[in-house]
C-alpha atoms as a PDB file:
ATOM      1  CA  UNK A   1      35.191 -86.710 -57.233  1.00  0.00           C
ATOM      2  CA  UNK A   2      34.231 -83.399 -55.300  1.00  0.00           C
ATOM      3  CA  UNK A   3      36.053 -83.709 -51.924  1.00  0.00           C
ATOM      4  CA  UNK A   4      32.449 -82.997 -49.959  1.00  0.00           C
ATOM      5  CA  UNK A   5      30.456 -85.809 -51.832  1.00  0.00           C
ATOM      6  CA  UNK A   6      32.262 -88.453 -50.060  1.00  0.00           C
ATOM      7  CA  UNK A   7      31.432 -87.359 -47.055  1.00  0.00           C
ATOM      8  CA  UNK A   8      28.321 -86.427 -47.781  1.00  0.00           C
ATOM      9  CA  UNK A   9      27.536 -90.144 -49.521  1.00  0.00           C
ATOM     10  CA  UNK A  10      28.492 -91.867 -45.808  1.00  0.00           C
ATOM     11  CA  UNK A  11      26.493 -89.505 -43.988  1.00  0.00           C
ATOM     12  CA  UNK A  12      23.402 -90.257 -46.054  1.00  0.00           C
ATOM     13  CA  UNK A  13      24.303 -94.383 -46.264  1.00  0.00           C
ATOM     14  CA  UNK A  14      24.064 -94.177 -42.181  1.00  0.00           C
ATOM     15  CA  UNK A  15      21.219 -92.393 -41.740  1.00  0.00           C
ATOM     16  CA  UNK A  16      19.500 -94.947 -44.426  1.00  0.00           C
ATOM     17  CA  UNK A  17      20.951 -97.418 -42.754  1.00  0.00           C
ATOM     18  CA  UNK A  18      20.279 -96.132 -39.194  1.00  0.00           C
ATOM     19  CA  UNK A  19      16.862 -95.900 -40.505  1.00  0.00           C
ATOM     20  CA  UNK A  20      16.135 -99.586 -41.803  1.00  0.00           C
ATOM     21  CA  UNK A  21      17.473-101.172 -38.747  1.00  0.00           C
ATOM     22  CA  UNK A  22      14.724-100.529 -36.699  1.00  0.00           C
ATOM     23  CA  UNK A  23      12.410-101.241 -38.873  1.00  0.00           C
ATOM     24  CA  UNK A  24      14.101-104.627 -39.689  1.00  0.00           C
ATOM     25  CA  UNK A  25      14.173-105.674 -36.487  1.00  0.00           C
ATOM     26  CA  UNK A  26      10.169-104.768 -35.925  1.00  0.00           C
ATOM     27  CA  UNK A  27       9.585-107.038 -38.741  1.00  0.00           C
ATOM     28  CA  UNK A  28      11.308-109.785 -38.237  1.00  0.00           C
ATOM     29  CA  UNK A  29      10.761-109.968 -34.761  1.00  0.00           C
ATOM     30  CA  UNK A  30       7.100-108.835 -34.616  1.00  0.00           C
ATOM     31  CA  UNK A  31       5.454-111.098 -37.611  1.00  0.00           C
ATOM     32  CA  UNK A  32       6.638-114.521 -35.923  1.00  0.00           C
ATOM     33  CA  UNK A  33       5.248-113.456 -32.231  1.00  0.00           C
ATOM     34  CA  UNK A  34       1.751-111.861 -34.299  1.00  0.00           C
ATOM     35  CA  UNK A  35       1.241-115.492 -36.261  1.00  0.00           C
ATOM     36  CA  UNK A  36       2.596-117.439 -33.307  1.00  0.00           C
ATOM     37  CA  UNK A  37       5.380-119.231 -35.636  1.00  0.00           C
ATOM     38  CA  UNK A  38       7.880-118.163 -37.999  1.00  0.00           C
ATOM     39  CA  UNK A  39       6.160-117.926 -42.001  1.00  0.00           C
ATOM     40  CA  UNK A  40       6.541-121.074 -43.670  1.00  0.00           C
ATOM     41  CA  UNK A  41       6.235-123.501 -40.826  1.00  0.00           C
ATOM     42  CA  UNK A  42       2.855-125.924 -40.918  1.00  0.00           C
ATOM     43  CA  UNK A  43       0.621-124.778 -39.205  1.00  0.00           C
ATOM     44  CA  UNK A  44      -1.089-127.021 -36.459  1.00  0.00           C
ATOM     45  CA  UNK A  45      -4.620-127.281 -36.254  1.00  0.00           C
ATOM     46  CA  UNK A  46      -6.067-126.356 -32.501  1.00  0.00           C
ATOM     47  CA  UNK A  47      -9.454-128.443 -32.484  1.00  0.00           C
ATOM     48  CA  UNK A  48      -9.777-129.090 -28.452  1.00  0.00           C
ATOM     49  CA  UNK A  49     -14.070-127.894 -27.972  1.00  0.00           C
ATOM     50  CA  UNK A  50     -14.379-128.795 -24.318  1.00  0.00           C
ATOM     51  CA  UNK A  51     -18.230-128.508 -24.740  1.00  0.00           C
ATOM     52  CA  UNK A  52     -20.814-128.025 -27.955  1.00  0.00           C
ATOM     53  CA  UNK A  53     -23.680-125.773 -27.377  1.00  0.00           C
ATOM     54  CA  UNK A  54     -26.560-127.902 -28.607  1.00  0.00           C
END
């Protein structure tokens, strides 16, 4: 193995890495707060009308 690619395979591994943690975080932090529950859980039904416009 060339004695630069080494080197040069860790220094492109963090910035991929350095890269993907933000935008793992964003995601798995953001997409439970947006829907208001993680994915998968049932989902409750909110049915309290305190009046009906008729």
């Amino acid at each position: 193995m060339d004695k630069f690619l080494l080197p040069f395979i860790r220094q492109f591994a963090f910035v991929v890495i350095a890269a993907l943690i933000p935008v793992v975080l964003v995601t798995f932090l953001a997409i439970p707060y947006i829907l208001g529950a993680n994915p998968g859980e049932p989902v409750q039904a909110e049915a309290s009308v305190t009046r009906h416009m008729t």
